[in-house]
Protein backbone atom coordinates (compact mmCIF):
# COMPACT_ATOMS: atom_id res chain seq x y z
CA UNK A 1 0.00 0.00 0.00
CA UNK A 2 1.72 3.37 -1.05
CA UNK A 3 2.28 5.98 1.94
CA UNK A 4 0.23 9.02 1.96
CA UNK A 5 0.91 12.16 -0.50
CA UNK A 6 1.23 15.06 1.89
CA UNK A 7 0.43 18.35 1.45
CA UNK A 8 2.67 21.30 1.82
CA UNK A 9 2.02 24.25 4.54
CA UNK A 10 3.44 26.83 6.19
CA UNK A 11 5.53 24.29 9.00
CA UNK A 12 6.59 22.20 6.53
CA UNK A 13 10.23 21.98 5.28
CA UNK A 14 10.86 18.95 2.95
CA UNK A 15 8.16 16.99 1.27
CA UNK A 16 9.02 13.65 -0.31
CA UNK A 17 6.58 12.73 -2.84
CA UNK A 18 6.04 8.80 -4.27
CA UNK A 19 9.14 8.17 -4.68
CA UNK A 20 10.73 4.85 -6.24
CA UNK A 21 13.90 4.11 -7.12
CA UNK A 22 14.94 0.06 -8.37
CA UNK A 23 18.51 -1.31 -8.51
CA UNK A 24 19.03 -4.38 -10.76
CA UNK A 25 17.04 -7.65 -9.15
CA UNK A 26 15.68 -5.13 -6.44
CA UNK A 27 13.61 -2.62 -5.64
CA UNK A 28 15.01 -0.66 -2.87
CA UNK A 29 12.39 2.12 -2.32
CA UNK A 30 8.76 1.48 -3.47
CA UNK A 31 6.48 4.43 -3.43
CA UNK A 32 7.37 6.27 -0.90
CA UNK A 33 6.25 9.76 0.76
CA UNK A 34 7.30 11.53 4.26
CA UNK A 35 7.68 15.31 5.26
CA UNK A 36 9.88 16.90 7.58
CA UNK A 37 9.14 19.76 10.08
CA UNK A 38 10.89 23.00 10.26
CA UNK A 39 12.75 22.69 13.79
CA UNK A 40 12.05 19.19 14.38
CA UNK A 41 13.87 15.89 13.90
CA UNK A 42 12.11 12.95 11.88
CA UNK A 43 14.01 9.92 12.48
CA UNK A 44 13.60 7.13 9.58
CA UNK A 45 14.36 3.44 10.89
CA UNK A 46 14.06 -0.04 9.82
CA UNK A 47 15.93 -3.12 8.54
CA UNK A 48 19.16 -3.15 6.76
CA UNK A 49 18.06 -3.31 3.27
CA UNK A 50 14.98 -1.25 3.88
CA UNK A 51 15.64 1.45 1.50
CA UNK A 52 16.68 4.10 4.13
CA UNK A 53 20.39 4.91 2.98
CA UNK A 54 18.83 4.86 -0.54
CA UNK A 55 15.78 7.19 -0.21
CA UNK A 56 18.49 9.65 2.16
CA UNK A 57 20.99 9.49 -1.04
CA UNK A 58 17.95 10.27 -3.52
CA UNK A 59 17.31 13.93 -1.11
CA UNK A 60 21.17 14.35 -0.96
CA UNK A 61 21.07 14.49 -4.90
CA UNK A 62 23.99 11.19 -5.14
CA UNK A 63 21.36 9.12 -6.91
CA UNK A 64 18.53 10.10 -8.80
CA UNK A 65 15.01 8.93 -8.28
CA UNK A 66 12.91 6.73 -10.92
CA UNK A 67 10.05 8.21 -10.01
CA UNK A 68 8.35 11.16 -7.47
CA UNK A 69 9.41 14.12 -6.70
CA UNK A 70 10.59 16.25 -3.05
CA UNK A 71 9.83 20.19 -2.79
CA UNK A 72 12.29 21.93 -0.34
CA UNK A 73 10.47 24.80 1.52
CA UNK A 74 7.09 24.82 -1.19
CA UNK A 75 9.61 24.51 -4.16
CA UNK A 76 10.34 21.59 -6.00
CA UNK A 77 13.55 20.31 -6.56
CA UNK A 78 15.40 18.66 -9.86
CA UNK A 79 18.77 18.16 -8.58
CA UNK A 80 21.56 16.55 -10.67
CA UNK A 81 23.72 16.37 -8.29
CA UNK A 82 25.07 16.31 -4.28
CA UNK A 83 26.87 19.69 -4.98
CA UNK A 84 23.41 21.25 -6.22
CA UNK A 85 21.64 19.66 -3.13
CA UNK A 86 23.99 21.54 -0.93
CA UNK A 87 23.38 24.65 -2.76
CA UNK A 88 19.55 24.42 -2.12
CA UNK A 89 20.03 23.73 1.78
CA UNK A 90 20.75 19.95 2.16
CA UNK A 91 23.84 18.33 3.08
CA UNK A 92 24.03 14.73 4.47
CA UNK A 93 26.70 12.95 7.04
CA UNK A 94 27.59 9.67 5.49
CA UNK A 95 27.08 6.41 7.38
CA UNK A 96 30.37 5.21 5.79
CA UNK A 97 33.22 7.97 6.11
CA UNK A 98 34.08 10.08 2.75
CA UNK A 99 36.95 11.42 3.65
CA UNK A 100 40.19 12.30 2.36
CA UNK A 101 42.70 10.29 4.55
CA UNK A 102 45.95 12.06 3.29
CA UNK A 103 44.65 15.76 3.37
CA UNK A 104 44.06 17.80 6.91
CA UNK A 105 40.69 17.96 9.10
CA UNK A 106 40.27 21.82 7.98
CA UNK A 107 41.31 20.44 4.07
CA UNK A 108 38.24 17.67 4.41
CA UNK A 109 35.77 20.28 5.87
CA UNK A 110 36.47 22.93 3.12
CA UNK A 111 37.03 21.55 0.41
CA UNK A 112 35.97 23.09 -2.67
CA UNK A 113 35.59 25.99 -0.80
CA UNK A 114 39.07 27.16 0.52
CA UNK A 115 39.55 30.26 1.44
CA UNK A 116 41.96 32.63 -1.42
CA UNK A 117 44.65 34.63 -0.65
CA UNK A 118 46.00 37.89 -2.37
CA UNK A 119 47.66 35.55 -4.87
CA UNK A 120 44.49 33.59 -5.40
CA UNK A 121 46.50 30.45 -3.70
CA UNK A 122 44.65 29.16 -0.56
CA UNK A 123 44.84 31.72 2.73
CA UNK A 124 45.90 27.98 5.01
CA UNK A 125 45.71 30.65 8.11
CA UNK A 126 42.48 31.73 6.76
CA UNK A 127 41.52 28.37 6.58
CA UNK A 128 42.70 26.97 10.05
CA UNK A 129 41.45 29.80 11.25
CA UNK A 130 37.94 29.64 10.28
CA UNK A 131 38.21 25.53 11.23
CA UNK A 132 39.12 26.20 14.74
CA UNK A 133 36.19 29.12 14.72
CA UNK A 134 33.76 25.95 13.74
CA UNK A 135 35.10 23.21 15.87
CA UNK A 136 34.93 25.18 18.97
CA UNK A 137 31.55 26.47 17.95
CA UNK A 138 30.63 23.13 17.96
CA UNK A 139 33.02 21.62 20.30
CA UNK A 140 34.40 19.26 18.71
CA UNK A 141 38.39 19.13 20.15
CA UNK A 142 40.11 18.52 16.87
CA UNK A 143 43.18 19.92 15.32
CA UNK A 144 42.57 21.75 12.43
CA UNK A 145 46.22 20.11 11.00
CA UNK A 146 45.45 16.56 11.88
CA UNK A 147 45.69 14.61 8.85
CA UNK A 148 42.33 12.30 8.81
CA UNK A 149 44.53 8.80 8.51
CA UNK A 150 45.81 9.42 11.99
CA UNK A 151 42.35 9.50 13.29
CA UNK A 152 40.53 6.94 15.10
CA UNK A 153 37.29 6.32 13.36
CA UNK A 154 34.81 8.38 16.13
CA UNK A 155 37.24 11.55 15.36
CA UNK A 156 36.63 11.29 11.57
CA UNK A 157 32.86 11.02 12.25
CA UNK A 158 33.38 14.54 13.99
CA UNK A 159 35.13 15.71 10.98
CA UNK A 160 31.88 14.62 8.92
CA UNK A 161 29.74 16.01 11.39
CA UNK A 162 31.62 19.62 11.72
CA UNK A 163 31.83 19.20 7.09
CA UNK A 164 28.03 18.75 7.20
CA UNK A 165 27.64 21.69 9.39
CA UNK A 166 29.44 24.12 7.59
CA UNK A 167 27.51 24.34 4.87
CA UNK A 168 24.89 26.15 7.61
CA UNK A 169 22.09 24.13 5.63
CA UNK A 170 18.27 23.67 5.90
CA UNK A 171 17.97 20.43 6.09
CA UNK A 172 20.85 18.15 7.69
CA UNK A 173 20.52 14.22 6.71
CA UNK A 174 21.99 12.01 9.12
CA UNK A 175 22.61 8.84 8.69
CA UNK A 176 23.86 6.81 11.75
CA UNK A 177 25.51 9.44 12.78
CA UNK A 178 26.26 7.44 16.28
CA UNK A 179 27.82 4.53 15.10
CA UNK A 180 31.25 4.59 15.84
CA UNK A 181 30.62 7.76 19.19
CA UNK A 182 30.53 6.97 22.35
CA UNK A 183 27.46 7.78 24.78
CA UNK A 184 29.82 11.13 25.74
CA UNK A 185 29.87 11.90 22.17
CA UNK A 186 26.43 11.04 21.25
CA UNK A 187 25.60 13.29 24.03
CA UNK A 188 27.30 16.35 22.30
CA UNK A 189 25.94 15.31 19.31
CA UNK A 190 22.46 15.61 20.42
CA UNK A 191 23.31 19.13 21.99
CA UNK A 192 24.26 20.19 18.75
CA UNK A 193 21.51 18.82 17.22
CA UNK A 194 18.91 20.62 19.64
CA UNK A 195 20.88 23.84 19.10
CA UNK A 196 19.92 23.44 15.09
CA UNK A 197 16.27 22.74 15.66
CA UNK A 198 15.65 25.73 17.65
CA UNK A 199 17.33 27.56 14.87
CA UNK A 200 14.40 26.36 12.75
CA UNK A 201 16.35 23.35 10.47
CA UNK A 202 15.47 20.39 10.19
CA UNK A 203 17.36 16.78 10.71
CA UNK A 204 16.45 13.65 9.09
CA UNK A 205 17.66 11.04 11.19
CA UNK A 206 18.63 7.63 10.52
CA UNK A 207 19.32 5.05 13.47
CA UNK A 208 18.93 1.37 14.54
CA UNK A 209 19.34 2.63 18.11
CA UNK A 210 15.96 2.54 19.91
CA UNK A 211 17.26 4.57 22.83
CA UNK A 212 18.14 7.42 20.42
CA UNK A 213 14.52 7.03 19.07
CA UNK A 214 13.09 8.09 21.77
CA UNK A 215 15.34 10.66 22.93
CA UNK A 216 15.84 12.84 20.46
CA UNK A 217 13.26 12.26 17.49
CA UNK A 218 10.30 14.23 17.24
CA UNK A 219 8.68 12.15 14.30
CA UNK A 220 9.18 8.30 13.44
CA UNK A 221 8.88 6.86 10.02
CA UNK A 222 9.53 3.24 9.48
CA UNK A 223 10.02 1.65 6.07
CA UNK A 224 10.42 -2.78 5.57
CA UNK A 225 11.70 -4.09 2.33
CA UNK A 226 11.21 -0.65 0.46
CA UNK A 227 7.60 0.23 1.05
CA UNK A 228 6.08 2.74 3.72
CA UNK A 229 4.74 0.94 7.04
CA UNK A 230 4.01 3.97 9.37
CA UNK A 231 4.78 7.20 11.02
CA UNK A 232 4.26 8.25 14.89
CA UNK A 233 5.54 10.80 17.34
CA UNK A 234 7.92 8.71 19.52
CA UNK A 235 5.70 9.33 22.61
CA UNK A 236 2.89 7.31 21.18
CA UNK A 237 5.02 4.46 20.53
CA UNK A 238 6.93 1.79 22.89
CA UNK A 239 9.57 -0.18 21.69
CA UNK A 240 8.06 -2.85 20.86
CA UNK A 241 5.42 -1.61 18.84
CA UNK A 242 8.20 -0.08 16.74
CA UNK A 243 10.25 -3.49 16.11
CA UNK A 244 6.82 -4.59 14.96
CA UNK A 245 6.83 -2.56 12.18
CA UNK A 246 9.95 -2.70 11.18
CA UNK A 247 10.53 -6.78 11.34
CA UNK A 248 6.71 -7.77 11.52
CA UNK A 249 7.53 -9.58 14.40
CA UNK A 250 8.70 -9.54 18.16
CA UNK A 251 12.46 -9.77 19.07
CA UNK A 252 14.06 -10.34 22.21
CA UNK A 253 15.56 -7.19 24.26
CA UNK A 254 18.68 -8.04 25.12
CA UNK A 255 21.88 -9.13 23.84
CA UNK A 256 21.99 -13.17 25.08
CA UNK A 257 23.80 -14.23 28.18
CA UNK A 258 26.69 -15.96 26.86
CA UNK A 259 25.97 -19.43 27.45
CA UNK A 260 29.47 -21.35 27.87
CA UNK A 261 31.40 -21.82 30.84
CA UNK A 262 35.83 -20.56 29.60
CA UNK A 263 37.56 -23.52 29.19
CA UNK A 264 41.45 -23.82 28.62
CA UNK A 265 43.37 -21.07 28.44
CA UNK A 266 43.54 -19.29 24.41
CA UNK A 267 45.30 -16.33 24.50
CA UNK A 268 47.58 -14.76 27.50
CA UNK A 269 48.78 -10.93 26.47
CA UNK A 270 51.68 -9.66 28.52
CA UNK A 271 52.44 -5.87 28.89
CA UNK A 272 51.61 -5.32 25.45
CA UNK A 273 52.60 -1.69 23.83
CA UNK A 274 52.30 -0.21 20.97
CA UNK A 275 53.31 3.73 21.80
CA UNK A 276 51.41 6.28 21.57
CA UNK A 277 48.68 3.89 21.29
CA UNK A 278 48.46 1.55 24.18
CA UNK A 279 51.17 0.52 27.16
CA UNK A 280 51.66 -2.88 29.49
CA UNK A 281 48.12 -4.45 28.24
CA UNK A 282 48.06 -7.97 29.88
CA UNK A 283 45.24 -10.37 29.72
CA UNK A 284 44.26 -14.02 28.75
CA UNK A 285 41.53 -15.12 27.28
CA UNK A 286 39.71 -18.72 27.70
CA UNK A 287 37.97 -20.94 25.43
CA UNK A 288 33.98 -20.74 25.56
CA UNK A 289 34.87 -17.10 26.58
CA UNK A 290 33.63 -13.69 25.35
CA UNK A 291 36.02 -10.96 27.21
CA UNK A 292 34.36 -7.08 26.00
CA UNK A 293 36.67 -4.53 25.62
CA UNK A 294 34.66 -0.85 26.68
CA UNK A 295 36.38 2.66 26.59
CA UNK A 296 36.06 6.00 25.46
CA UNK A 297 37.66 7.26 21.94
CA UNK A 298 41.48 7.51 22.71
CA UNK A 299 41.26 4.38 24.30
CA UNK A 300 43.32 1.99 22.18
CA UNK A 301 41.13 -0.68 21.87
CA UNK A 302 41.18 -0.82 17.89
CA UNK A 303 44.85 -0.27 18.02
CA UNK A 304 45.10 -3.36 20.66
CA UNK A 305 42.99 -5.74 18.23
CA UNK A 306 45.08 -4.48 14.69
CA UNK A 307 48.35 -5.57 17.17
CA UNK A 308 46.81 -9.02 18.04
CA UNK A 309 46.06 -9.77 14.60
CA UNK A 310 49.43 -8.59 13.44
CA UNK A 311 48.14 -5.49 11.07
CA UNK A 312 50.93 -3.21 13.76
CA UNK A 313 52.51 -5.56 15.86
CA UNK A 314 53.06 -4.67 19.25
CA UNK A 315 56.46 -2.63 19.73
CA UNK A 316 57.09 -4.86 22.82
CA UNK A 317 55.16 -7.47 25.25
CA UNK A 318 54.59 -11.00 24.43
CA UNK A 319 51.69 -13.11 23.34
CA UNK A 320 50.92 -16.79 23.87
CA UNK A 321 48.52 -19.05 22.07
CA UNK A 322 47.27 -22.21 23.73
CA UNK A 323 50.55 -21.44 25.81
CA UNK A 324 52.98 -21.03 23.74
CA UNK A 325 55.15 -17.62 22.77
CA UNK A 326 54.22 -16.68 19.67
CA UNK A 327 55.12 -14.24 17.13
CA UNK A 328 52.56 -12.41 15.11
CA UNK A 329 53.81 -10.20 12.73
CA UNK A 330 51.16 -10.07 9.83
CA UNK A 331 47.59 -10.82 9.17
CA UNK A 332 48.76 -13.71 7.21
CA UNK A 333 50.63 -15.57 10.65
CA UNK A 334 47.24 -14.91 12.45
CA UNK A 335 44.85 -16.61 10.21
CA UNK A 336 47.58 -19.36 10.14
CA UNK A 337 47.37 -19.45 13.83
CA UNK A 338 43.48 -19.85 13.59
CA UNK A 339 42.80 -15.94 14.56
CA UNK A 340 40.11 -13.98 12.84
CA UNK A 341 39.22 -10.15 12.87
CA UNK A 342 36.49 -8.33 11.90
CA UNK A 343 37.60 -4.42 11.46
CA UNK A 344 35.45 -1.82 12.89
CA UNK A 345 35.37 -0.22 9.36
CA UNK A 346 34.10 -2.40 6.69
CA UNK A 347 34.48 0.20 4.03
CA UNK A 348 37.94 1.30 4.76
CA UNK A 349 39.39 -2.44 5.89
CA UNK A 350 36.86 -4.89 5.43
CA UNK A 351 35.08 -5.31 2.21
CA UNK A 352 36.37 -5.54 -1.40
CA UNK A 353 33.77 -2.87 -2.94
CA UNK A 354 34.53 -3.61 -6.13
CA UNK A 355 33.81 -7.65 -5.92
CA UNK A 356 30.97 -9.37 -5.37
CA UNK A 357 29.64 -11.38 -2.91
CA UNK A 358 31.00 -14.41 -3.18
CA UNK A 359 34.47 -12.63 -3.59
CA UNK A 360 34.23 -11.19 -0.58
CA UNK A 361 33.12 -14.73 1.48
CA UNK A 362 35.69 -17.14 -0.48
CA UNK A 363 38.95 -14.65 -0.37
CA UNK A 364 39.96 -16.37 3.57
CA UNK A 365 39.70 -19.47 2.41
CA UNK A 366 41.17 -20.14 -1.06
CA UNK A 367 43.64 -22.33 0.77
CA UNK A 368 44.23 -26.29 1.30
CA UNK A 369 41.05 -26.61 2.04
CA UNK A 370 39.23 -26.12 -1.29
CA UNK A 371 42.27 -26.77 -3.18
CA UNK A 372 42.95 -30.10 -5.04
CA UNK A 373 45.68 -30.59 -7.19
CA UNK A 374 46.65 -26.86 -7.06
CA UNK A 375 42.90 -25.95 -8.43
CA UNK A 376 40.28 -24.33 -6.08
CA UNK A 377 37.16 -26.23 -5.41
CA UNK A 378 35.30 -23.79 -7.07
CA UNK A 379 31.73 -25.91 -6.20
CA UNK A 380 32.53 -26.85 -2.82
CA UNK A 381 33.47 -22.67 -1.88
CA UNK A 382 30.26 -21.85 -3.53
CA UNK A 383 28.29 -24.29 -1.32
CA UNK A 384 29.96 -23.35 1.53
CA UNK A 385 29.30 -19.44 1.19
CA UNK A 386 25.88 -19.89 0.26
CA UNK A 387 25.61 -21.70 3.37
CA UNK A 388 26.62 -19.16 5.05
CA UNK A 389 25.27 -16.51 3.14
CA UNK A 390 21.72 -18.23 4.40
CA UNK A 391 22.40 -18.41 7.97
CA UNK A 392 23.82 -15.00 8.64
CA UNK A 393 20.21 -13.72 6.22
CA UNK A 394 22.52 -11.96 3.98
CA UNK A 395 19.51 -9.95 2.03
CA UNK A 396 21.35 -10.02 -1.84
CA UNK A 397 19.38 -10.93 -5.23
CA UNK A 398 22.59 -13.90 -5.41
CA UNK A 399 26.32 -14.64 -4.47
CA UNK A 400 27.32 -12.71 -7.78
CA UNK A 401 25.85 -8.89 -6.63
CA UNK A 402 28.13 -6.48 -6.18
CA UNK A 403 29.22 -6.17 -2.92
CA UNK A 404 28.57 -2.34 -2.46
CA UNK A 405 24.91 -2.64 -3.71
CA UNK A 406 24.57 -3.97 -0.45
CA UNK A 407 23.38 -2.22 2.45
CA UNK A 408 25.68 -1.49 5.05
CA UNK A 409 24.29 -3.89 7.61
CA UNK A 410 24.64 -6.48 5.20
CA UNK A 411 28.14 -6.03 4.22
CA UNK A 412 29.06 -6.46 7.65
CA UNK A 413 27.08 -9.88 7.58
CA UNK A 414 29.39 -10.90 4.98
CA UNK A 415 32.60 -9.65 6.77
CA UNK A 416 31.02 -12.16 9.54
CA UNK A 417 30.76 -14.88 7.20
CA UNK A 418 33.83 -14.66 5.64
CA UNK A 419 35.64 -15.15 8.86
CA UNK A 420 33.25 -17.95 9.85
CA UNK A 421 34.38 -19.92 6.84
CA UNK A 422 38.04 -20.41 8.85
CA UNK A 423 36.26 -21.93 11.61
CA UNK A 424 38.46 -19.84 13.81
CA UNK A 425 39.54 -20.61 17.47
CA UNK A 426 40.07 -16.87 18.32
CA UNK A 427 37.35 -14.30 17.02
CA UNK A 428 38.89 -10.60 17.12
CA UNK A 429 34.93 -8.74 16.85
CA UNK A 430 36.16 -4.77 16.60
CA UNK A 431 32.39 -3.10 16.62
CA UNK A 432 30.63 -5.32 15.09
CA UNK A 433 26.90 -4.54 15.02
CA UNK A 434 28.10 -1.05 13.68
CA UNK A 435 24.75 0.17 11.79
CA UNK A 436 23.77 -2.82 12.13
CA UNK A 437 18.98 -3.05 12.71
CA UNK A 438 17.64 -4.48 15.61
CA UNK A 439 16.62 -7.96 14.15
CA UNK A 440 20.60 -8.20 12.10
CA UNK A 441 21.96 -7.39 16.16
CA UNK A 442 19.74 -9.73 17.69
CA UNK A 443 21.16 -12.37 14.97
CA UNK A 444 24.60 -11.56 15.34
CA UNK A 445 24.84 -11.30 19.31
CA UNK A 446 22.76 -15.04 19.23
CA UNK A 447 25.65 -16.03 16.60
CA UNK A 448 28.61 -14.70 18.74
CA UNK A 449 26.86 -16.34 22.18
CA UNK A 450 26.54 -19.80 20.08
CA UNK A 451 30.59 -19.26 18.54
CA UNK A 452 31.65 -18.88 22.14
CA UNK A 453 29.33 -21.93 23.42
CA UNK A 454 31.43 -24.21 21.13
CA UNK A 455 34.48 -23.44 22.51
CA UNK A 456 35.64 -20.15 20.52
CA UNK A 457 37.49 -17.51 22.65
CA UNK A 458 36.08 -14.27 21.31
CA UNK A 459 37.55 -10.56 21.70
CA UNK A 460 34.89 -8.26 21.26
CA UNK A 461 34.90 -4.43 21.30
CA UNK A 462 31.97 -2.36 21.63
CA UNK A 463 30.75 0.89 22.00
CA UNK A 464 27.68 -0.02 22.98
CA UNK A 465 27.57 -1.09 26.59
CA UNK A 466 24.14 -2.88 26.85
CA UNK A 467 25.88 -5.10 23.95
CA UNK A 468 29.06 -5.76 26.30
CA UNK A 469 27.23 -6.32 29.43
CA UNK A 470 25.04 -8.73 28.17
CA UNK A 471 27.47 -10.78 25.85
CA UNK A 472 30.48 -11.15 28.25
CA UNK A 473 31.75 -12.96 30.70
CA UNK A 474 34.19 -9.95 31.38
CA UNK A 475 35.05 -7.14 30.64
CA UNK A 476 38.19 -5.60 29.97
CA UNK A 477 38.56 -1.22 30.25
CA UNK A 478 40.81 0.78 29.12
CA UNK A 479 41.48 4.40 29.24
CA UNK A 480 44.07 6.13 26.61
CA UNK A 481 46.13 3.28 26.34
CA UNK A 482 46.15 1.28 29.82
CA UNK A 483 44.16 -1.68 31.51
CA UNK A 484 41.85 0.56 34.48
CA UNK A 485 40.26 -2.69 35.47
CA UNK A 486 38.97 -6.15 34.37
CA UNK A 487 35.43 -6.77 35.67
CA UNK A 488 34.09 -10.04 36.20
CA UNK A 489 30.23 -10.39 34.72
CA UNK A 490 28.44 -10.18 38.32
CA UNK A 491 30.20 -6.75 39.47
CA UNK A 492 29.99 -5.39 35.79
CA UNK A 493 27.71 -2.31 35.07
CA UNK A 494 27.51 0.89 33.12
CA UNK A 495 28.38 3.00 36.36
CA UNK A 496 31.57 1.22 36.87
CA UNK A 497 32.97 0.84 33.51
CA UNK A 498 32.16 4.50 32.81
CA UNK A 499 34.35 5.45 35.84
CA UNK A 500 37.41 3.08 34.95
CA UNK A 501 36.71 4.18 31.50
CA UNK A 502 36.57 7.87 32.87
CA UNK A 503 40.18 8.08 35.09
């Protein structure tokens, strides 16, 4: 059933009219209308795959629409482009980062629009000057200088947040704009955001974070498999009756207990360090055993799980598998030693955007195992990825789709599966239900509870505390680069890990 054609008044600041847009073997938004309030926030949830990201890129102007039409403040709108989108008032934040990694924080905000001087060559003191102007405007404690690559992921979402801002826009499209911030930063996110509504703009806001529902939207629209299903004011709503609509079904609330009782001893760390990074990390992790690893940006925490799996080995320490010194020095040596790592940013270090599917799910494991006679067992690697592709509900038309047609959520399911083809022992997780709906979380944390239950030892970071309380059986804190405390599951809470995390 198409969603209701609006009609424009006086309050009203975008209007999105019928619109449809089809990629090959799907249709990814089917008929579909909203508006958004001056001053307010209209959040837009549901499944990976739903058409959110899509029908956000179609306002932004990156992809145009098949069909419909959207009228920006009574006028409507032909744009060919992101750049003309800007122009008339939108700009979007980018669930996956598009930065420039080489060039400076004040480079990636302006860009296009640097400052000239005399000479017509770029004013850089005009330009780190009016950088630091924004950033402390919106407090955001960034250097201007900073190149991007030496950021951790949560500091380059700033830097998209403080680009978006810039443009002093209309309309500011968010799209999981959370994901890699911790509840501090969410925080000043949603002070910021507050700050533009009573300015009069208005934020189109995409999460699969009930709590943020609730908190700071002011309208709810939920789409499921492309079409229209419903909008509310939050207030009416509870959380349930929202997962409803999006999944059509009830889920559980909480991330599983893990079920296993640790077992022999995996993996012992020893006064790790990796400078400026992190210094004298020990721990050991058991078989059966999911330890979380919780702490603000700054922490380490990535830069501990890249040293485990060899990406920047440790500058000094030791590590033992299954008690015995070991060397890791590359990726290559951990997979050999049955480690696996999902990165926290699938884009960047994870997926293979320009392969498909089955690419991505086979490229761990075109070894011995599906080799005979030096030729790959090209039909026993299918089987086994389409395996599984089916149990981690990867939604793709087949195994041959472009990987980046995929929504976000659902390349990370593949990430998953790729490193579930190993069958490893030790399961580095860095993040990973980043963007990631309610029903694809409540899939994964079941999947990581049932890995551990048959005897894997899994490291799992997590921004998300509810997510490390209920998975693990400890949990490890850190605070810029050190060990504050381990905490066994009965004395765990948010209050506690907040103050080690806090020192």
């Amino acid at each position: 059933m198409p969603s209701p054609v609006v009609d424009a008044s006086a309050g009203c600041l975008l209007e999105v009219r019928r619109v449809s847009k089809s990629f090959p073997g799907v249709v990814a938004v089917d008929d579909v209308s909203l508006r958004v309030e001056r001053g307010t926030v209209h959040a837009l949830i549901g499944e990976n795959g739903a058409g959110k990201s899509t029908l956000m890129k179609i306002i932004a102007g990156i992809i145009p629409a098949d069909a419909g039409e959207l009228c920006l403040l009574g006028r409507t709108l032909k744009l060919r482009g992101p750049r003309q989108a800007l122009e008339s008032g939108i700009a979007m934040i980018h669930q996956e980062l598009n930065l420039m990694p080489t060039m400076t924080v004040a480079e990636n905000i302006w860009i296009g629009r640097e400052p000239a001087g005399a000479l017509g060559l770029v004013s850089h003191r005009e330009l780190h000057r009016r950088t630091r102007a924004l950033l402390e405007r919106l407090r955001i404690d960034l250097d201007p200088q900073a190149e991007v690559r030496t950021l951790s992921i949560a500091s380059r979402q700033l830097v998209e947040i403080a680009r978006a801002l810039s443009y002093d826009s209309q309309l500011l499209i968010m799209d999981e704009p959370t994901s890699a911030l911790t509840a501090h930063d969410a925080a000043h996110l949603f002070a910021i955001i507050r700050e533009l509504k009573s300015q009069g703009k208005g934020v189109l806001y995409i999460t699969h974070r009930m709590e943020e529902l609730f908190e700071i939207a002011d309208q709810v629209t939920v789409l499921r498999d492309g079409k229209y299903i419903g909008s509310a004011a939050p207030r009416t709503l509870t959380r349930e009756a929202v997962i409803r609509m999006m999944v059509g079904r009830e889920l559980a609330q909480n991330a599983p207990r893990a079920r296993s009782a640790p077992g022999a001893l995996v993996l012992a760390a020893h006064r790790l360090t990796l400078r400026p990074h992190f210094q004298d990390v020990s721990f050991e992790l058991h078989a059966g055993e999911i330890l979380g690893i919780a702490g603000l940006i700054g922490a380490g925490r990535s830069k501990l799980a890249e040293a485990l799996f060899g990406v920047t080995p440790a500058s000094s320490g030791r590590i033992s598998l299954a008690g015995e010194e070991v060397r890791i020095d590359s990726p290559r040596a951990a997979v050999a030693r049955g480690m696996a790592f999902v990165t926290e940013d699938r884009k960047e270090t994870g997926c293979f955007l320009t392969l498909n599917v089955l690419d991505n799910l086979e490229i761990a494991v075109l070894n011995h195992d599906f080799v005979r006679l030096g030729f790959v067992r090209a039909g026993a690697v299918s089987a086994a990825c389409a395996n599984v592709s089916r149990q981690l509900r990867v939604k793709t038309p087949d195994l041959r789709e472009p990987i980046a047609n995929l929504s976000g959520g659902n390349q990370q399911k593949v990430l998953l599966g790729r490193w579930l083809l190993t069958g490893p022992r030790l399961l580095i997780l860095d993040e990973p239900t980043r963007g990631i709906d309610v029903a694809a979380k409540a899939e994964i944390h079941e999947l990581i509870a049932s890995l551990a239950a048959r005897g894997a030892a899994v490291l799992m970071i997590s921004s998300e505390l509810p997510e490390i309380l209920g998975l693990s059986h400890r949990v490890m804190v850190m605070h810029e680069g050190r060990v504050t405390g381990i905490l066994g599951r009965g004395e765990a809470d948010q209050e506690k890990i907040m103050a080690l995390a806090a020192q």
